[in-house]
Protein backbone atom coordinates (compact mmCIF):
# COMPACT_ATOMS: atom_id res chain seq x y z
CA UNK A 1 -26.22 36.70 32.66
CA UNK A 2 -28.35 36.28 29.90
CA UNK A 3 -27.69 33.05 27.43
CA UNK A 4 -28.53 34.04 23.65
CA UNK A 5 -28.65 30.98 21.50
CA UNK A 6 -26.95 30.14 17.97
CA UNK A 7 -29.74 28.42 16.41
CA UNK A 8 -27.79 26.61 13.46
CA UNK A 9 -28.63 22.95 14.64
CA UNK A 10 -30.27 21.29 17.70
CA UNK A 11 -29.61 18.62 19.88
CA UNK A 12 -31.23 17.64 23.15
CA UNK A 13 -29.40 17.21 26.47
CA UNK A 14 -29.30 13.60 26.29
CA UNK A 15 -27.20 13.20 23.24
CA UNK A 16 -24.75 16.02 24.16
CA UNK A 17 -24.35 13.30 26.92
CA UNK A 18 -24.16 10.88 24.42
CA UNK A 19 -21.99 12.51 22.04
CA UNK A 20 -19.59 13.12 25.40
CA UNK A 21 -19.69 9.65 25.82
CA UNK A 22 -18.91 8.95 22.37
CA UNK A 23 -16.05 10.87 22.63
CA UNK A 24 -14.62 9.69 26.00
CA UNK A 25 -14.03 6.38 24.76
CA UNK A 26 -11.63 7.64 22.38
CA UNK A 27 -9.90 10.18 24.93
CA UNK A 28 -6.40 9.68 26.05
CA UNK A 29 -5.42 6.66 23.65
CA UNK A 30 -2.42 6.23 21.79
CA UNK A 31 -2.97 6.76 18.01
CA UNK A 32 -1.32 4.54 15.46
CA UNK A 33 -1.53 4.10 11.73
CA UNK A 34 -1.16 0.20 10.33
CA UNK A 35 -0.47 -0.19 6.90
CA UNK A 36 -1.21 -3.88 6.28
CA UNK A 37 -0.83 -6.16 3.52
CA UNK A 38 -3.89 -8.31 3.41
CA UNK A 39 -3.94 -11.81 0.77
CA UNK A 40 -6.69 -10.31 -2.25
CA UNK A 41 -9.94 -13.43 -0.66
CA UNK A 42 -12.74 -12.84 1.37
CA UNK A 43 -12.53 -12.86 5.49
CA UNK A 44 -8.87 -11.25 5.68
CA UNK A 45 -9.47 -8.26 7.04
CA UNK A 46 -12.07 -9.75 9.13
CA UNK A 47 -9.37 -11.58 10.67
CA UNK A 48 -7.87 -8.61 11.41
CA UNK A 49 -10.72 -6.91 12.82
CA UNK A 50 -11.17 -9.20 14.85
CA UNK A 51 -8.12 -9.82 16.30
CA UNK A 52 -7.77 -6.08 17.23
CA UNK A 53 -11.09 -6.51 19.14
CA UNK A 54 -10.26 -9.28 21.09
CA UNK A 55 -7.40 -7.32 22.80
CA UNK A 56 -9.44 -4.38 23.25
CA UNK A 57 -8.11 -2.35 20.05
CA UNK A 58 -10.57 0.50 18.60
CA UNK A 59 -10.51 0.77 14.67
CA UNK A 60 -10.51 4.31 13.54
CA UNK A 61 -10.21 5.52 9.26
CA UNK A 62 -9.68 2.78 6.93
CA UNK A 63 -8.18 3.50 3.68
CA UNK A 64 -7.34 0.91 0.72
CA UNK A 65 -4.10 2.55 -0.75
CA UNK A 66 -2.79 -0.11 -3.02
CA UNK A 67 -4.41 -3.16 -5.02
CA UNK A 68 -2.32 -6.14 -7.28
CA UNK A 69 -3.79 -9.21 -8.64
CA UNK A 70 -2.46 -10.97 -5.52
CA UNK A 71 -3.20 -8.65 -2.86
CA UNK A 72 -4.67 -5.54 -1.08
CA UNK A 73 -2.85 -3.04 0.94
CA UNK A 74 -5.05 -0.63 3.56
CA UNK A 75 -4.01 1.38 5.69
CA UNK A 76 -5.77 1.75 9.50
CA UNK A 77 -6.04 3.89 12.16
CA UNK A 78 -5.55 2.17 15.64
CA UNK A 79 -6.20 3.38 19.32
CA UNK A 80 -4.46 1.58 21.89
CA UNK A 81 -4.16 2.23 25.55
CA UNK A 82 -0.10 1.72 25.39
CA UNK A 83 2.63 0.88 23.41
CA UNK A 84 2.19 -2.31 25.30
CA UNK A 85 -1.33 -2.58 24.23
CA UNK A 86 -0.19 -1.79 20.47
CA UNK A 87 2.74 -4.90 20.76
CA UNK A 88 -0.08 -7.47 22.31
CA UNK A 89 -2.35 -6.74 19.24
CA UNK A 90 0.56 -6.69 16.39
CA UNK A 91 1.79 -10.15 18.42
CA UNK A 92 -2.07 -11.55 17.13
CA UNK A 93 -1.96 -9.82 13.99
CA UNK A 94 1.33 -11.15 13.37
CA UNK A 95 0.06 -15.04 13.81
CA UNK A 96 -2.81 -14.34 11.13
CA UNK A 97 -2.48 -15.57 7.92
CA UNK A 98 -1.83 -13.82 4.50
CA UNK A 99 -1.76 -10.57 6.47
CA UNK A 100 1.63 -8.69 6.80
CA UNK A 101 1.98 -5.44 9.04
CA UNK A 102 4.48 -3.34 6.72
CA UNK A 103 4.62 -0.29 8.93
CA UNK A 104 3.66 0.98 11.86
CA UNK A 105 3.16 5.07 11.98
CA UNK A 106 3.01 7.28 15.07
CA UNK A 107 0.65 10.28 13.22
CA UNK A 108 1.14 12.55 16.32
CA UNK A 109 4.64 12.25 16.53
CA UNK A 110 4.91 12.57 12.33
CA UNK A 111 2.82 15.95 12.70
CA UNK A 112 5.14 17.43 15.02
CA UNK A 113 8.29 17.12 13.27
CA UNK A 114 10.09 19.91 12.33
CA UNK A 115 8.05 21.81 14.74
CA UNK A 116 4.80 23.20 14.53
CA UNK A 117 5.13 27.29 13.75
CA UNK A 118 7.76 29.21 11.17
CA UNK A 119 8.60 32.54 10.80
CA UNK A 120 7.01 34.01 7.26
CA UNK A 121 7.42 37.13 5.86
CA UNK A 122 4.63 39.11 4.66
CA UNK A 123 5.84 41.35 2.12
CA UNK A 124 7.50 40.41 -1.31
CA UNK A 125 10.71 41.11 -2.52
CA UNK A 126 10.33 41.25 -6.65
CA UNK A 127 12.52 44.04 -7.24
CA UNK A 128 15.21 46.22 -5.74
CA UNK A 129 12.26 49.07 -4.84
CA UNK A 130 10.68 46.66 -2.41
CA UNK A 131 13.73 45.89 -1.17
CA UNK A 132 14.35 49.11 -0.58
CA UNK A 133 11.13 50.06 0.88
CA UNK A 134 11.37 47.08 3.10
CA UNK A 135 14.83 47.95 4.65
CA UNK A 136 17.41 50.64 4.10
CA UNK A 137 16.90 53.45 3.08
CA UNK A 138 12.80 53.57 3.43
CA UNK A 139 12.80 51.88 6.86
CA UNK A 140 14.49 54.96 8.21
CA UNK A 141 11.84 57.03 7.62
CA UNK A 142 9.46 54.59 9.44
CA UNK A 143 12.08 54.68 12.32
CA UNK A 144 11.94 58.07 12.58
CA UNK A 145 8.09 58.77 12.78
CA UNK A 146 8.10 56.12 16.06
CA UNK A 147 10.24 58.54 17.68
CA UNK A 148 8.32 61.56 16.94
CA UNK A 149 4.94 59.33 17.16
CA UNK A 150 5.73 56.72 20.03
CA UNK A 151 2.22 56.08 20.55
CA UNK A 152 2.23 54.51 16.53
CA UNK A 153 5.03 51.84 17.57
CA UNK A 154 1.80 48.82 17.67
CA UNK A 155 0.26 50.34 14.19
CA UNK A 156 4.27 50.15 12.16
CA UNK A 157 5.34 47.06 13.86
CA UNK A 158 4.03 43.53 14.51
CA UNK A 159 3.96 44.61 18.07
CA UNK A 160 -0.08 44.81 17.86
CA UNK A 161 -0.17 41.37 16.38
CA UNK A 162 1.94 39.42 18.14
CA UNK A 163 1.99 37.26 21.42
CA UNK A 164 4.93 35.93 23.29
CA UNK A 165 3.93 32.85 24.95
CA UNK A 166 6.45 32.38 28.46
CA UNK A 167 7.05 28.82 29.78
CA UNK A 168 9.69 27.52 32.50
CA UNK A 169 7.97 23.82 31.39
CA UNK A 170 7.09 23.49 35.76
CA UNK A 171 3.45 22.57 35.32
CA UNK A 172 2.82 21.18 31.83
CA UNK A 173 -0.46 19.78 31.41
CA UNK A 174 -1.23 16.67 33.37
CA UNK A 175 3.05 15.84 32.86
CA UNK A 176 4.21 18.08 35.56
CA UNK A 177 7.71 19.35 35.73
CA UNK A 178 9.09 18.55 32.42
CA UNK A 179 11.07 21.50 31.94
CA UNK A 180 10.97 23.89 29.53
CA UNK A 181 12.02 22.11 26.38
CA UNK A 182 9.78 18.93 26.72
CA UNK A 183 6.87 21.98 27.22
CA UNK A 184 7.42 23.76 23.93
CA UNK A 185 4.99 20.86 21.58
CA UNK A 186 2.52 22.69 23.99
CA UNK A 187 3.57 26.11 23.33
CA UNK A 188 3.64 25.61 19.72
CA UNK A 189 0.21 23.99 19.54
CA UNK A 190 -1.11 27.12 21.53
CA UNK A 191 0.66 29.33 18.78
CA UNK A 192 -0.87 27.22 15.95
CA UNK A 193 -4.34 27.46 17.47
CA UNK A 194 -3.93 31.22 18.21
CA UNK A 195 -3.05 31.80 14.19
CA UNK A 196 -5.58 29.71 12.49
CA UNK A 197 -8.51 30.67 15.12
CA UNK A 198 -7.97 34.16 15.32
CA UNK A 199 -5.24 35.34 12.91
CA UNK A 200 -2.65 36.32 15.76
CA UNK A 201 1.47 35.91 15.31
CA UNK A 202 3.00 33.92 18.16
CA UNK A 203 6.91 33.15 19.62
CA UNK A 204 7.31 30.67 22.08
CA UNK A 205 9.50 31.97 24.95
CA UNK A 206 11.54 28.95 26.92
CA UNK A 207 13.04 29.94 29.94
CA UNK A 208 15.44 28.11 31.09
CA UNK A 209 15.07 28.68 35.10
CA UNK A 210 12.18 28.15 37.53
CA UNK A 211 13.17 31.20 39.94
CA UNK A 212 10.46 33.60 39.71
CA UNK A 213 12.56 36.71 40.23
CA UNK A 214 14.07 35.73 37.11
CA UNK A 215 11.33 34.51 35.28
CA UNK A 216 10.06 38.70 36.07
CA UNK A 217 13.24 39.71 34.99
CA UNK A 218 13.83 38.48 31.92
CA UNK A 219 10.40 38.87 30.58
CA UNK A 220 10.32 42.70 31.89
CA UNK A 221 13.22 42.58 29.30
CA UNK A 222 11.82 41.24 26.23
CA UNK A 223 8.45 42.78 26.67
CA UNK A 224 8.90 45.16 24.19
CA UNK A 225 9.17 42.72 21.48
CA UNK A 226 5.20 42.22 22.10
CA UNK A 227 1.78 43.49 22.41
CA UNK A 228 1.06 40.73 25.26
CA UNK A 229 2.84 38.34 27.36
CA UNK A 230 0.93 34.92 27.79
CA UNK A 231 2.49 33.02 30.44
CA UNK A 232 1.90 29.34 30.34
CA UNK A 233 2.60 26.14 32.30
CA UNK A 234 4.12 27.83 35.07
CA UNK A 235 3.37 26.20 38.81
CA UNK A 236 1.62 27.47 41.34
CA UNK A 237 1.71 29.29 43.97
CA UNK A 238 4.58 30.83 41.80
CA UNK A 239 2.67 31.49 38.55
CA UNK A 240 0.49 33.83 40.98
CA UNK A 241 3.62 36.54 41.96
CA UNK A 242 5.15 36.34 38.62
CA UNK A 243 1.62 37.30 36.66
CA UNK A 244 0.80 40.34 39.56
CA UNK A 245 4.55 41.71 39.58
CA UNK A 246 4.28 41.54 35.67
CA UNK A 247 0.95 43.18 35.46
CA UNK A 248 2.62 45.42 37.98
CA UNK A 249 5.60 46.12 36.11
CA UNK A 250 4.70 46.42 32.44
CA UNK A 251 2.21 48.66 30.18
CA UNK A 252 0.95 45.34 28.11
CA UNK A 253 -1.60 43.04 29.37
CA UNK A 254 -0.36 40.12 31.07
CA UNK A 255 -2.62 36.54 31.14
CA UNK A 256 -1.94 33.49 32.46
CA UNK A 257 -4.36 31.28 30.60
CA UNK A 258 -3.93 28.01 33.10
CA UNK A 259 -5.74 30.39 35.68
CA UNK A 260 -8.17 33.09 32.94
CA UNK A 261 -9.11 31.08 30.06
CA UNK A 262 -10.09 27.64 32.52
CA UNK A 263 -12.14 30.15 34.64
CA UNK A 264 -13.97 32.02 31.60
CA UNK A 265 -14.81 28.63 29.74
CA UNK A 266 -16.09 26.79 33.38
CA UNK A 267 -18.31 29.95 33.79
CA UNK A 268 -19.49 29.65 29.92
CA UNK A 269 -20.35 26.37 31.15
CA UNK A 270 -22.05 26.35 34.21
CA UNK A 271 -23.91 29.50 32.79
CA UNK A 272 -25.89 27.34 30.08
CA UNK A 273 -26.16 24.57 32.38
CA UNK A 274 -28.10 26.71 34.90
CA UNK A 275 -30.02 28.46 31.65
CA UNK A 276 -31.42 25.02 31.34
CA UNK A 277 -32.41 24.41 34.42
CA UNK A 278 -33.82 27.94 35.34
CA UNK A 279 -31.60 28.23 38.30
CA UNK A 280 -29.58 31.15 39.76
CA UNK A 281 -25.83 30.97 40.21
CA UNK A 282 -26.34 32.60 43.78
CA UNK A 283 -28.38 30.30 44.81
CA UNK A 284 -26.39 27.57 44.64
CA UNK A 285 -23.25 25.76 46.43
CA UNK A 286 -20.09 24.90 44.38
CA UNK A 287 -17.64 22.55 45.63
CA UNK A 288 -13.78 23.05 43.14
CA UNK A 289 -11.78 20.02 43.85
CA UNK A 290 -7.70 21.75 43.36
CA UNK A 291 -6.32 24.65 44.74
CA UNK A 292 -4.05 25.81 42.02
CA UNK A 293 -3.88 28.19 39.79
CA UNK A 294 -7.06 26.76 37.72
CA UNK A 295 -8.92 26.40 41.05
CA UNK A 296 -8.48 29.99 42.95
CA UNK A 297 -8.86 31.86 39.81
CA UNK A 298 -12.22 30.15 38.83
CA UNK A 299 -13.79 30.32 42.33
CA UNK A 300 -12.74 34.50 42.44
CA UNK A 301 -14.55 34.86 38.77
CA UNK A 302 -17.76 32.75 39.89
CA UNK A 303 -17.62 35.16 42.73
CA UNK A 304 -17.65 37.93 40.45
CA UNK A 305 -20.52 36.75 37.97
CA UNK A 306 -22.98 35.87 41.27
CA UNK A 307 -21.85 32.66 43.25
CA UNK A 308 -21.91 33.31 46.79
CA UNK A 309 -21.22 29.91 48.30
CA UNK A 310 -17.87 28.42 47.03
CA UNK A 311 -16.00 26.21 48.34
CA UNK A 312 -11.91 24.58 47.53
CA UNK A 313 -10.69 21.81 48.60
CA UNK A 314 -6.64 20.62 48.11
CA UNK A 315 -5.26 17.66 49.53
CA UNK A 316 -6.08 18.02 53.21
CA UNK A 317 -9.36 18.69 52.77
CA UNK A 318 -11.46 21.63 52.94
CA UNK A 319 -9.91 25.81 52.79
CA UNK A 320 -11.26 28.03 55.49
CA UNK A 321 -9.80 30.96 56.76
CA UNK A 322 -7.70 30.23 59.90
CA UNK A 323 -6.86 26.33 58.90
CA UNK A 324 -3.93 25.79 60.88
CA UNK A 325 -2.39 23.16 58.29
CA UNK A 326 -1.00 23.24 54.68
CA UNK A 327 -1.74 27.03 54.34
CA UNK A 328 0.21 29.68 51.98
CA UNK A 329 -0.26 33.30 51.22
CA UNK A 330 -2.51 32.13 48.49
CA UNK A 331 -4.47 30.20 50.02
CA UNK A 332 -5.07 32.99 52.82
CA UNK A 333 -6.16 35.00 50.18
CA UNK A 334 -8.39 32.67 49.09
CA UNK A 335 -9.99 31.45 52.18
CA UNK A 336 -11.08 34.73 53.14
CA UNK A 337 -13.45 35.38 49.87
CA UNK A 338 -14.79 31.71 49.79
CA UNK A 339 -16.41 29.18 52.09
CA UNK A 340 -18.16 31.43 53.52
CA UNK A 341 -19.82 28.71 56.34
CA UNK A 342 -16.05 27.81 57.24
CA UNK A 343 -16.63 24.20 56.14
CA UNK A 344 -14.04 21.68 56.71
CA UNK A 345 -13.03 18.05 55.93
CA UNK A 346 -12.50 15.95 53.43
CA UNK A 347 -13.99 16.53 49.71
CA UNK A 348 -16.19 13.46 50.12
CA UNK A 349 -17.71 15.73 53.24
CA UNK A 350 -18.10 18.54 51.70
CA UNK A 351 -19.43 17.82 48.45
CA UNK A 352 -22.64 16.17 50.66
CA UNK A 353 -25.35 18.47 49.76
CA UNK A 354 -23.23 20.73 46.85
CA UNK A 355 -24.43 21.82 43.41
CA UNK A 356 -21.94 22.04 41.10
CA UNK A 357 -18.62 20.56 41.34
CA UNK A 358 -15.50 21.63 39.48
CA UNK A 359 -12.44 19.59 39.73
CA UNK A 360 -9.52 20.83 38.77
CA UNK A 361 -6.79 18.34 40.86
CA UNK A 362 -6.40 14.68 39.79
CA UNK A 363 -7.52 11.54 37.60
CA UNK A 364 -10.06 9.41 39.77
CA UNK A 365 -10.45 11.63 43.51
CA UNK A 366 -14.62 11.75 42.93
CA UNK A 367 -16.59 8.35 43.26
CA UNK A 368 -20.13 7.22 42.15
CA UNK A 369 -21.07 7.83 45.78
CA UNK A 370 -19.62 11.14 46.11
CA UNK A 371 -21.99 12.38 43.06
CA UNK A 372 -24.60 10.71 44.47
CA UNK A 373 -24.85 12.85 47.32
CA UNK A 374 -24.38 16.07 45.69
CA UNK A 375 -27.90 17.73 45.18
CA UNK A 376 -29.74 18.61 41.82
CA UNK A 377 -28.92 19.62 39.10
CA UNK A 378 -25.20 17.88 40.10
CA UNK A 379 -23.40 19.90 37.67
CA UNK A 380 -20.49 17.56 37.31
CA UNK A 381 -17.24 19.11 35.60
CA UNK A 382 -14.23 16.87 35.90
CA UNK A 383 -11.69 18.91 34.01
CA UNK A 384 -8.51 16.97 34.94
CA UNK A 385 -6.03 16.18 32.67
CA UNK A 386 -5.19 14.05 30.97
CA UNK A 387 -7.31 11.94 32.95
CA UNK A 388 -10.76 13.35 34.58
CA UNK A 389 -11.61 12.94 38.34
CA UNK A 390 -14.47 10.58 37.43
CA UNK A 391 -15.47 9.35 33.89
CA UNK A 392 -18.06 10.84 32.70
CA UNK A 393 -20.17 7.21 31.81
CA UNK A 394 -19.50 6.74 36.04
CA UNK A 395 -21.04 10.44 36.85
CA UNK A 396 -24.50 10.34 34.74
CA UNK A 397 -24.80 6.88 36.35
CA UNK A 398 -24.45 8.09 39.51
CA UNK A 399 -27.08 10.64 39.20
CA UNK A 400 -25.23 13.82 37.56
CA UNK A 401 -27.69 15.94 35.31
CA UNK A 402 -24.47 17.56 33.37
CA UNK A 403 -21.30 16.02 33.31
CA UNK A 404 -18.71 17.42 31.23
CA UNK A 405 -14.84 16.98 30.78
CA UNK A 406 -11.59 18.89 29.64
CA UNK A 407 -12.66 17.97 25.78
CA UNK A 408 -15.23 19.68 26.18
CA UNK A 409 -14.50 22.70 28.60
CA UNK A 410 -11.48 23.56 27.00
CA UNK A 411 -9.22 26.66 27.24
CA UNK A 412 -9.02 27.14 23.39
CA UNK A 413 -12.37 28.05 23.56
CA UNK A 414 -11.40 31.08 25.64
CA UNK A 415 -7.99 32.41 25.47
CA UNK A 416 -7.79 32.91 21.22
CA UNK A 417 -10.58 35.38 21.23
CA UNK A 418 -9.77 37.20 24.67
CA UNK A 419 -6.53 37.45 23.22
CA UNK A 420 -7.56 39.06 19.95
CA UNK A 421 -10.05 41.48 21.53
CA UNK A 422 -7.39 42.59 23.82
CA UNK A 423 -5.30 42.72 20.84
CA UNK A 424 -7.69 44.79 18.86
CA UNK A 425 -8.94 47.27 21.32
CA UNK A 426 -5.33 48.25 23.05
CA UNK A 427 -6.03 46.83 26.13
CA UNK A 428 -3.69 48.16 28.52
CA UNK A 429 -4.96 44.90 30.72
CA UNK A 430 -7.00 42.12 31.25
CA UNK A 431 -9.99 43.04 33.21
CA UNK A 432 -12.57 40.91 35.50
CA UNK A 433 -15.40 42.69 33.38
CA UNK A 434 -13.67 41.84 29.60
CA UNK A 435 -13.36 38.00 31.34
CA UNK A 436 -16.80 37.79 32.76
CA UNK A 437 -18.02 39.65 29.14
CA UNK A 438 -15.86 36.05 27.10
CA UNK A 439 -17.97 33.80 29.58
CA UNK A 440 -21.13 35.80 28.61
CA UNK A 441 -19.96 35.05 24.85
CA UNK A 442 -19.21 31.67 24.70
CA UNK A 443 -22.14 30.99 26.59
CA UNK A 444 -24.21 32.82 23.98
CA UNK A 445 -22.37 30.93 20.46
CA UNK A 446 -23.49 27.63 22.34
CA UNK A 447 -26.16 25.56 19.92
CA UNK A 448 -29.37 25.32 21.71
CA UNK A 449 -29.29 21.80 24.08
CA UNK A 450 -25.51 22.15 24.14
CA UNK A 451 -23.46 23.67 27.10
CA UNK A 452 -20.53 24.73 24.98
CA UNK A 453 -19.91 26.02 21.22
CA UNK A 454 -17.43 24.28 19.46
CA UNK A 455 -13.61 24.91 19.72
CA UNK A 456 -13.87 25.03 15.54
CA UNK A 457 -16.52 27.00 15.31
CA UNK A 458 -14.84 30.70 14.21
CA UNK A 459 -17.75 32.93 15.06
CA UNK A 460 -17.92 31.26 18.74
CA UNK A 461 -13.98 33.38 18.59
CA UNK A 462 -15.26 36.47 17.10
CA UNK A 463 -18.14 36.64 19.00
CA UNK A 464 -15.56 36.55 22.17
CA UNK A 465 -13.36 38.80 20.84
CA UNK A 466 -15.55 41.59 19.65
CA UNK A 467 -17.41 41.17 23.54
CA UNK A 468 -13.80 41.24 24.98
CA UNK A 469 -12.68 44.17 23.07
CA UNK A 470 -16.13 45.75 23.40
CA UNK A 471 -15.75 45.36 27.56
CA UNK A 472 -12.64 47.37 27.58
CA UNK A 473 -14.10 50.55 25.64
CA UNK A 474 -16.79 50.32 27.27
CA UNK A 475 -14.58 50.63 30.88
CA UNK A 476 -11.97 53.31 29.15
CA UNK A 477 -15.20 55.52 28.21
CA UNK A 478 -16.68 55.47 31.72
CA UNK A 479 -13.23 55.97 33.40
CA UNK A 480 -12.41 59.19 31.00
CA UNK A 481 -15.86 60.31 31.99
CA UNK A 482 -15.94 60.22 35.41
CA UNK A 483 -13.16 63.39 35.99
CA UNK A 484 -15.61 65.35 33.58
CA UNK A 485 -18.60 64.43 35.57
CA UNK A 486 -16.71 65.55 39.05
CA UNK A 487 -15.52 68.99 37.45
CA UNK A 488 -19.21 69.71 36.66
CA UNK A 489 -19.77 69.50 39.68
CA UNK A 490 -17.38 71.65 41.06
CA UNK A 491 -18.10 74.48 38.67
């Protein structure tokens, strides 16, 4: 797979580390906004400062908003571990003097209210023509040529535009079961990111049941509203039936970007990290800690771009095919493509010796000393959320030549452009070949010394979409082809 490097600025492997490093120390905090009345002399906000410090508080932004002969009012950004962390430090602020707290904001919960997404129309209505036009009696017309023209229904509605994005709320980030209506924050941030990254309309879909043969059901009914159905959040082993009896069952793509878009961005990743090193993906043994939907859906695409030896691991250890305990039909599937030597034990035991490990379970399973006896390069990617398997500060130390995080290996790097490709192209599915031609992408928008392009960056998105959509012509043309080719041969 070759690697094709955006040259716009450099930076060597050590400060990507760095920068990552940077970054986790900020990861996972609570963000608050103080807005703090400070007496107008020298040393008050010191005070502050340093009272924040002493309890472990990190200073973000800090704004002056407000001045009087008497006094000076700023405004700072906080990060806290917990709200009990926040009430320790306001306790000590509180004591100073000629400092007043006036307010205390929760910017994260501010940004979110009233929701996230609207409904906006794109036409005008200036005059009764356009209205016209835009409904009775020039809509009829428009009605009428989908009925002689079915195959026109994407290009006259916002059918080719738009995404409905499916959640029952049962696996919700690193929160678990939350239901459906604590999971739609998520499902509008995923709409927000879709539109302003890629330009594509979005409706979050809350289903209110966790039964997969309605979960099918329903969205078999409303699939006509869309051009794709994106489920999201859904548990495994479940999410796996409802995404194959949806694909099954309906003539739009269907992508469940828990599993597609973790698998396409650890590829991207691993792919630059082996660039680097001049090493082959074949030649090496991967170890994925989690055997969910992120987990078997990454090992079958590494599979498919080269890997040969890959190994999962859940909680009892080791997947082979014939373990007698803690097996399902997914699993069984699984086993019987990976682990090829038929490994078994715990993931401390079968890390020993391992290239590249992937975790994709839970927040602190991988010690120092399990790194430590991985073998070079020790590509370390500890994508658990909220909270990685090991920090990445404890992984470098412990020997690990990359180490990388969810920040960092993200899904939004994936899912907007494979979305929009599929989008653009009329992709009638999702293929392995448009996925492994994303990873190939994102690998390719990555600065030189970095792993990974930026999630902001808009040409890393293009770039994936154009290679998505590009992968899917590329497989129509050869499929239309091939009855030509055979009736030559007949003749």
């Amino acid at each position: 797979m070759a690697v094709t490097h955006n040259r716009r600025r450099t930076s060597t492997p050590a400060e990507a580390v760095e920068e990552s490093l940077v970054a986790e120390k900020y990861a996972h905090k609570l963000i608050r906004t103080l807005r703090i009345r400070l007496d107008d002399r020298p040393g008050t906000f010191a005070d502050v400062s340093t009272a924040i410090g002493r309890r472990g508080g990190l200073l973000g932004d800090i704004r002056r908003v407000a001045i009087d002969s008497h006094s000076v009012v700023r405004e700072v950004t906080l990060y806290v571990d917990s709200v009990g962390h926040l009430d320790e430090i306001l306790g000590d602020v509180a004591k100073l003097s000629g400092i007043t707290v006036e307010r205390v904001t929760d910017d994260v919960l501010e940004l979110h209210r009233g929701g996230k997404l609207r409904l906006a129309a794109i036409p005008e209505i200036r005059t009764l023509q356009d209205l016209q036009m835009i409904y009775t009696p020039g809509v009829a017309g428009v009605c009428n040529h989908i009925v002689a023209h079915p195959e026109d229904f994407r290009r006259y509605t916002w059918v080719g535009n738009t995404v409905a994005i499916v959640t029952d709320g049962s696996a919700v980030l690193g929160l678990g079961n939350i239901g459906p209506r604590a999971a739609l924050p998520v499902m509008e941030g995923k709409a927000v990111i879709l539109n302003r990254f890629v330009g594509v309309g979005c409706v979050p879909i809350l289903l209110d049941t966790q039964d997969a043969d309605a979960i099918v059901e329903t969205v078999q009914r409303i699939a006509p509203t869309f051009g794709i159905i994106m489920l999201e959040d859904i548990a495994a082993p479940k999410c796996f039936e409802i995404e194959t009896r949806l694909a099954s069952a309906l003539p739009i793509p269907v992508f469940h970007d828990d599993q597609h878009g973790t698998a396409v961005v650890v590829l991207a990743a691993i792919t630059n990290a082996l660039s680097q090193a001049n090493l082959e993906l074949g030649r090496l043994r991967v170890v994925i800690l989690g055997s969910g939907a992120a987990g078997a859906t990454t090992a079958r695409l590494l599979l498919a771009a080269g890997a040969c030896d890959v190994t999962l691991c859940d909680r009892a250890g080791a997947i082979y095919a014939g373990r007698p305990e803690g097996m399902d039909d997914a699993k069984a599937r699984i086993a019987a493509i990976t682990n090829p030597q038929r490994r078994q034990g715990k993931p401390a035991d079968v890390l020993r010796g391992a290239h590249v490990l992937i975790g994709l379970s839970s927040k602190g399973i991988v010690s120092a000393e399990m790194v430590g006896s991985m073998a070079p390069p020790r590509i370390v990617l500890a994508l658990a959320n909220p909270d990685p398997e090991i920090s990445l500060r404890e992984a470098v130390a412990a020997g690990a030549g990359v180490a990388l995080d969810g920040r960092t290996v993200n899904n939004a790097l994936a899912f907007p452009g494979i979305i929009r490709g599929t989008l653009d192209s009329g992709a009638r599915a999702i293929t392995e070949t448009m996925k492994l031609a994303a990873a190939k992408a994102i690998a390719g928008q990555a600065t030189e010394g970095l792993l990974l392009p930026s999630i902001l960056d808009a040409a890393a998105h293009a770039a994936v979409a154009e290679a998505v959509a590009q992968a899917w012509r590329s497989g129509e043309a050869s499929t239309r082809d091939q009855p030509r080719r055979r009736s030559r041969v007949k003749e």
